[in-house]
Protein backbone atom coordinates (compact mmCIF):
# COMPACT_ATOMS: atom_id res chain seq x y z
CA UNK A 1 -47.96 -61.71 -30.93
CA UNK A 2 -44.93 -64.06 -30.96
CA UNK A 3 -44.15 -66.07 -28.10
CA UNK A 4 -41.57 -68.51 -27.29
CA UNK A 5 -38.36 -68.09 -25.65
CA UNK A 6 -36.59 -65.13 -27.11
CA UNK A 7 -40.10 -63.27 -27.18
CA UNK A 8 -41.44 -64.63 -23.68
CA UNK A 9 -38.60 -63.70 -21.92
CA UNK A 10 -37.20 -60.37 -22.43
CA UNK A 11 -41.00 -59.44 -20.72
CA UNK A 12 -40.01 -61.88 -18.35
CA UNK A 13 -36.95 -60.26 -17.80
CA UNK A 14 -38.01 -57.22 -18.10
CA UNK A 15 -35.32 -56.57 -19.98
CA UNK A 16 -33.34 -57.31 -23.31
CA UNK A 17 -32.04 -60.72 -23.53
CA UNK A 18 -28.62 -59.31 -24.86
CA UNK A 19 -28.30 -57.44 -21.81
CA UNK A 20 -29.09 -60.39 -19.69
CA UNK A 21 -26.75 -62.66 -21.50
CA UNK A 22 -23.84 -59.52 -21.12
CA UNK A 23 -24.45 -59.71 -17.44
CA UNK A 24 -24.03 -63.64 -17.17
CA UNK A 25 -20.81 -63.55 -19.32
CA UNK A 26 -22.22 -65.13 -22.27
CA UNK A 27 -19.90 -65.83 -25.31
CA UNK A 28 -19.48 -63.29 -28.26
CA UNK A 29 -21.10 -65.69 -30.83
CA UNK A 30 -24.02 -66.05 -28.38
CA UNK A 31 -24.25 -62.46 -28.30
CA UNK A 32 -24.28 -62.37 -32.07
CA UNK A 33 -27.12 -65.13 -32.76
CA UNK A 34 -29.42 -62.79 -29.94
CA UNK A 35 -28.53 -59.67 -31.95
CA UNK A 36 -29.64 -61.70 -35.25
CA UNK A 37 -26.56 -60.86 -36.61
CA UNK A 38 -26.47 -64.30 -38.78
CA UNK A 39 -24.27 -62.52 -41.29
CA UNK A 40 -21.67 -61.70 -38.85
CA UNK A 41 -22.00 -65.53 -36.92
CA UNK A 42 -21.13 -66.97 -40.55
CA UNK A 43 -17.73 -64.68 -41.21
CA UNK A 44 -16.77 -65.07 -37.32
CA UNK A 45 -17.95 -68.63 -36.19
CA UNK A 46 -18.28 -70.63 -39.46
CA UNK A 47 -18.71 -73.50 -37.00
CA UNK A 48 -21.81 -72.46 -35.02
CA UNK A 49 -23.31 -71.16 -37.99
CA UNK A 50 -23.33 -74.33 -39.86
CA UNK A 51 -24.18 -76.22 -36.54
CA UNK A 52 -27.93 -74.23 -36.23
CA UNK A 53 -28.29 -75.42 -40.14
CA UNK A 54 -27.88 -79.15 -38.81
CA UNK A 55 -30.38 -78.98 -36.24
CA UNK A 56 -33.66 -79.14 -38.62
CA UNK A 57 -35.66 -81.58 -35.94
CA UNK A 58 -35.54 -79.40 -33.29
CA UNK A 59 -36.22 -76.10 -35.11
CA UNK A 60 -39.71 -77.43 -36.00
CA UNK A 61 -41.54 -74.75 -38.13
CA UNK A 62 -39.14 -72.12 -36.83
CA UNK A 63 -36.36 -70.40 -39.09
CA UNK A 64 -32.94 -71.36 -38.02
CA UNK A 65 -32.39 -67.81 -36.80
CA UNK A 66 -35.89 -68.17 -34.57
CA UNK A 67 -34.56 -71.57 -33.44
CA UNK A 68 -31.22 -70.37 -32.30
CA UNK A 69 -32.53 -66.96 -30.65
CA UNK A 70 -35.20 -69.32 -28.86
CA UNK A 71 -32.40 -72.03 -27.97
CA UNK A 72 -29.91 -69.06 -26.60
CA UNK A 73 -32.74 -67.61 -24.86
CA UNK A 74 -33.53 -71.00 -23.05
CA UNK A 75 -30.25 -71.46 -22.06
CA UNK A 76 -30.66 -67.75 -19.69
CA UNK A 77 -33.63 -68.97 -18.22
CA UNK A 78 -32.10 -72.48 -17.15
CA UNK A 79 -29.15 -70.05 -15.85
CA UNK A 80 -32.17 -68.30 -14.01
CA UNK A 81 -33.49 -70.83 -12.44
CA UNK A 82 -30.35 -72.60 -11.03
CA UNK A 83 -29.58 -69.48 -9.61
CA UNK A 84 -32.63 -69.22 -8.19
CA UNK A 85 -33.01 -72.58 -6.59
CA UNK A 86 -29.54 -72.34 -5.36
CA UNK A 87 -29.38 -72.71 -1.51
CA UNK A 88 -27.92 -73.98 1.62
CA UNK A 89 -29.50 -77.41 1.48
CA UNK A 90 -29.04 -78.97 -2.11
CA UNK A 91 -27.13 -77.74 -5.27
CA UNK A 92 -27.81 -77.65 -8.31
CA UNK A 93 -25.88 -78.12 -11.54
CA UNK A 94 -26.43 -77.93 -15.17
CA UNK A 95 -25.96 -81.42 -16.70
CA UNK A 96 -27.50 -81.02 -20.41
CA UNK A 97 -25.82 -81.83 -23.31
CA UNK A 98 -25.48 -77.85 -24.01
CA UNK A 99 -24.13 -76.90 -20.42
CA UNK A 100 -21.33 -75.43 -21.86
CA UNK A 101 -23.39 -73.47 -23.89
CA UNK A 102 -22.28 -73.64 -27.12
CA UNK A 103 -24.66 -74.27 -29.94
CA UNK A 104 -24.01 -78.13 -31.22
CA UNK A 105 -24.23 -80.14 -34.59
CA UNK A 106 -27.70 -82.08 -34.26
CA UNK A 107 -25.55 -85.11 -33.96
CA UNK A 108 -24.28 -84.10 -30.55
CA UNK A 109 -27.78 -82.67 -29.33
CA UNK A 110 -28.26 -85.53 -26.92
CA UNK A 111 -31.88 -85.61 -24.95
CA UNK A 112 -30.91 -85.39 -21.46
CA UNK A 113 -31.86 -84.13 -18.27
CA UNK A 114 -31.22 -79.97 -17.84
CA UNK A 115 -30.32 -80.15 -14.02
CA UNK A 116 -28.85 -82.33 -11.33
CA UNK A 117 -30.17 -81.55 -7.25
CA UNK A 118 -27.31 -83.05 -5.31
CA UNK A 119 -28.12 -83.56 -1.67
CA UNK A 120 -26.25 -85.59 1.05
CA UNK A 121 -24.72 -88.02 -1.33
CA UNK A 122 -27.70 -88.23 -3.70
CA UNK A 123 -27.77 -87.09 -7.01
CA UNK A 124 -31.58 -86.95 -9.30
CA UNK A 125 -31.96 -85.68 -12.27
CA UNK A 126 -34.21 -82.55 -13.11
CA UNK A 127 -36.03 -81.87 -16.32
CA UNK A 128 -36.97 -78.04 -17.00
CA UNK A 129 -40.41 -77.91 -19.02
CA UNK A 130 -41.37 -74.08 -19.81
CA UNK A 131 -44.95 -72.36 -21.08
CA UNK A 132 -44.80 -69.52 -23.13
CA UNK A 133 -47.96 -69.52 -24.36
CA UNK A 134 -50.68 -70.37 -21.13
CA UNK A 135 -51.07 -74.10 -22.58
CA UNK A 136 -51.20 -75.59 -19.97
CA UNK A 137 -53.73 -73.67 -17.83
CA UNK A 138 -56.12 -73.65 -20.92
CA UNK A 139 -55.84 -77.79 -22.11
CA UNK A 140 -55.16 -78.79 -18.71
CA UNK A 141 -52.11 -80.86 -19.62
CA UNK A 142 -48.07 -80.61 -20.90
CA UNK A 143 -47.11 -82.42 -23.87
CA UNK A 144 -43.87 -83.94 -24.08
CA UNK A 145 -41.98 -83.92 -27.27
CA UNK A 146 -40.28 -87.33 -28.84
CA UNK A 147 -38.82 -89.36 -26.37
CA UNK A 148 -38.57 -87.10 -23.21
CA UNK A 149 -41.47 -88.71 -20.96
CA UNK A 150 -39.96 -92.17 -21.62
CA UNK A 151 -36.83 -91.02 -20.68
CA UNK A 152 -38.17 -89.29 -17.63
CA UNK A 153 -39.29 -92.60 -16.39
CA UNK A 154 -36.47 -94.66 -17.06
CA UNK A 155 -34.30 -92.00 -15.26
CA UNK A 156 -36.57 -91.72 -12.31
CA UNK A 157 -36.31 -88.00 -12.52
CA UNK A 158 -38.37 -84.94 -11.63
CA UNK A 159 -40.11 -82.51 -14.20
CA UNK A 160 -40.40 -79.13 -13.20
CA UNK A 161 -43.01 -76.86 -15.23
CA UNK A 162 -42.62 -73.38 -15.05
CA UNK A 163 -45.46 -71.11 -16.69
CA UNK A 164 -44.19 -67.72 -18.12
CA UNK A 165 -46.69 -66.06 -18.62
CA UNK A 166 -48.94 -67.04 -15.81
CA UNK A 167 -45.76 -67.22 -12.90
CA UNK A 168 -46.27 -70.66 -11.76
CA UNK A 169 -44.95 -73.93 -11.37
CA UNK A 170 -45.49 -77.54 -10.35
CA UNK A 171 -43.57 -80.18 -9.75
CA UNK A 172 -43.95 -84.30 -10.80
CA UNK A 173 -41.57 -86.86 -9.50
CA UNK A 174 -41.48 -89.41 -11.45
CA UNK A 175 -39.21 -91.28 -9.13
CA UNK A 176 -42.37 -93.16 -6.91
CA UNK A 177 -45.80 -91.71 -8.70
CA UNK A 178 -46.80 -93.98 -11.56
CA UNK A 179 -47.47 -90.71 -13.92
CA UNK A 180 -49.22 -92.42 -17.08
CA UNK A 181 -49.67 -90.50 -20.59
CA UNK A 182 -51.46 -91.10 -23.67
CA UNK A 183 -49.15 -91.29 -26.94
CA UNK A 184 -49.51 -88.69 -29.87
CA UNK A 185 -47.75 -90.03 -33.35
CA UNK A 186 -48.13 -86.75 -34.59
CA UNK A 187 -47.99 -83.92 -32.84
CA UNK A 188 -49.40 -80.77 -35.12
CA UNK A 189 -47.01 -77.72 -32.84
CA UNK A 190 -44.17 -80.20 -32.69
CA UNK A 191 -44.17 -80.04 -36.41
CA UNK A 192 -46.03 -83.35 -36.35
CA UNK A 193 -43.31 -85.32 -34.20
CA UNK A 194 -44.50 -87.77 -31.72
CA UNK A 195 -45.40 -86.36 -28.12
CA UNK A 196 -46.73 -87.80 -24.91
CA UNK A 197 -49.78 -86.14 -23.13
CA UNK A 198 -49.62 -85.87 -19.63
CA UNK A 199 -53.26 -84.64 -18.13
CA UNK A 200 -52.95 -82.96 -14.78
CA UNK A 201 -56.00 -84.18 -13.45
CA UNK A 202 -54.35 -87.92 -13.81
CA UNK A 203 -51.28 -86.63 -11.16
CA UNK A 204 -50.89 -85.67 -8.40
CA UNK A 205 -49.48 -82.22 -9.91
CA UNK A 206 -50.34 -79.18 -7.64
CA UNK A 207 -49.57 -75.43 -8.97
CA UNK A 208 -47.37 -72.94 -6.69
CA UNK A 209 -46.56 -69.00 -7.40
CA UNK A 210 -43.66 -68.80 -8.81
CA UNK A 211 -40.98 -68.01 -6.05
CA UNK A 212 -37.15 -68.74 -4.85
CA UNK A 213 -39.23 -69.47 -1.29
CA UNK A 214 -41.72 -71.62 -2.90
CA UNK A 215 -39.80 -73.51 -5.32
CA UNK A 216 -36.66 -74.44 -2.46
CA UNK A 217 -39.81 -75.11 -0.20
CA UNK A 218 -41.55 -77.70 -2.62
CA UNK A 219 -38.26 -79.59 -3.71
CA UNK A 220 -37.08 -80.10 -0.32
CA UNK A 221 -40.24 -81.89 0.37
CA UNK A 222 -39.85 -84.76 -2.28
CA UNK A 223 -35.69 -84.63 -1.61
């Protein structure tokens, strides 16, 4: 069975991802690359369409339609989640290069943090890390593609794992823990791109049911 965003989440969901994305307003071009209407996205938005052909490094073995469905896909879930986390003590905002969401040339996808928590003044950054396929629970780790656990550290941000299928999440702050990983040059289902491997045994990582309750609760305590 596939797996991945566009498949993952419409069980998620429970429902179809173009009726999700209706619901949140999303664009008509949006609409089209969930409704794999390619042919369509060419005549209407010759712009989009060529940028999904740019972005060959981050389709990895995918087809460019699989890679956009996945990307729009990814983009409801972040929508999801800051909508979830959303309460009367901290907000959260979308900060990524694609908050606009609008598909971009490969020379404007820029690796940055999804989120920002804002609380009292303080701003930290928030990095949304998903599992479609019960990786984590069966290695016992999360691999971080390219550059991202680098840049984690250097921004002093938090990573927040979310497991689809299984309903969990954890939570590392990279902010005070010294969170160490061991360097893969090539990473076989990154399509042989570098990754970092982070082994949750080595943190301090615990794993929570995924919840609005639980998820406010366990942010609030590192805030």
């Amino acid at each position: 069975m596939k797996k991945g965003p566009y498949h993952g989440l419409q069980d998620f969901f429970g429902m179809p991802l173009i009726q999700k994305a209706e619901e949140l307003g999303y664009s008509p071009d949006n609409i089209l690359v969930l409704k794999g209407r390619m042919d369509v996205l060419k005549k209407e938005y010759p712009e989009i369409y060529n940028n999904i052909y740019t972005c060959v490094h981050n389709r990895d073995k995918r087809t460019h339609e699989e890679y956009a469905k996945d990307l729009v896909a990814s983009w409801l879930f972040e929508d999801y989640i800051v909508n979830m986390i959303k309460n009367a003590d901290f907000d959260v905002v979308l900060s990524g290069a694609d908050k606009n969401r609008q598909i971009l040339p490969n020379s404007k996808v820029k690796s940055s943090e999804d989120f920002e928590i804002r609380r009292r003044g303080m701003s930290i950054k928030l990095e949304l890390a998903t599992d479609y396929f019960n990786y984590w629970s069966t290695k016992g780790c999360i691999d971080l593609r390219d550059d991202k656990y680098t840049r984690l550290k250097q921004s002093s941000s938090i990573l927040l794992g979310i497991s689809i299928l299984d309903r969990y999440f954890f939570i590392l702050d990279f902010r005070g823990e010294s969170i160490n990983a061991d360097f893969i040059p090539h990473h076989v289902p990154y399509g042989y791109k570098p990754a970092y491997r982070i082994v949750f045994k080595e943190t301090s990582a615990k794993f929570y049911e995924l919840s609005k309750e639980n998820m406010v609760e366990e942010l609030l305590k590192i805030l």
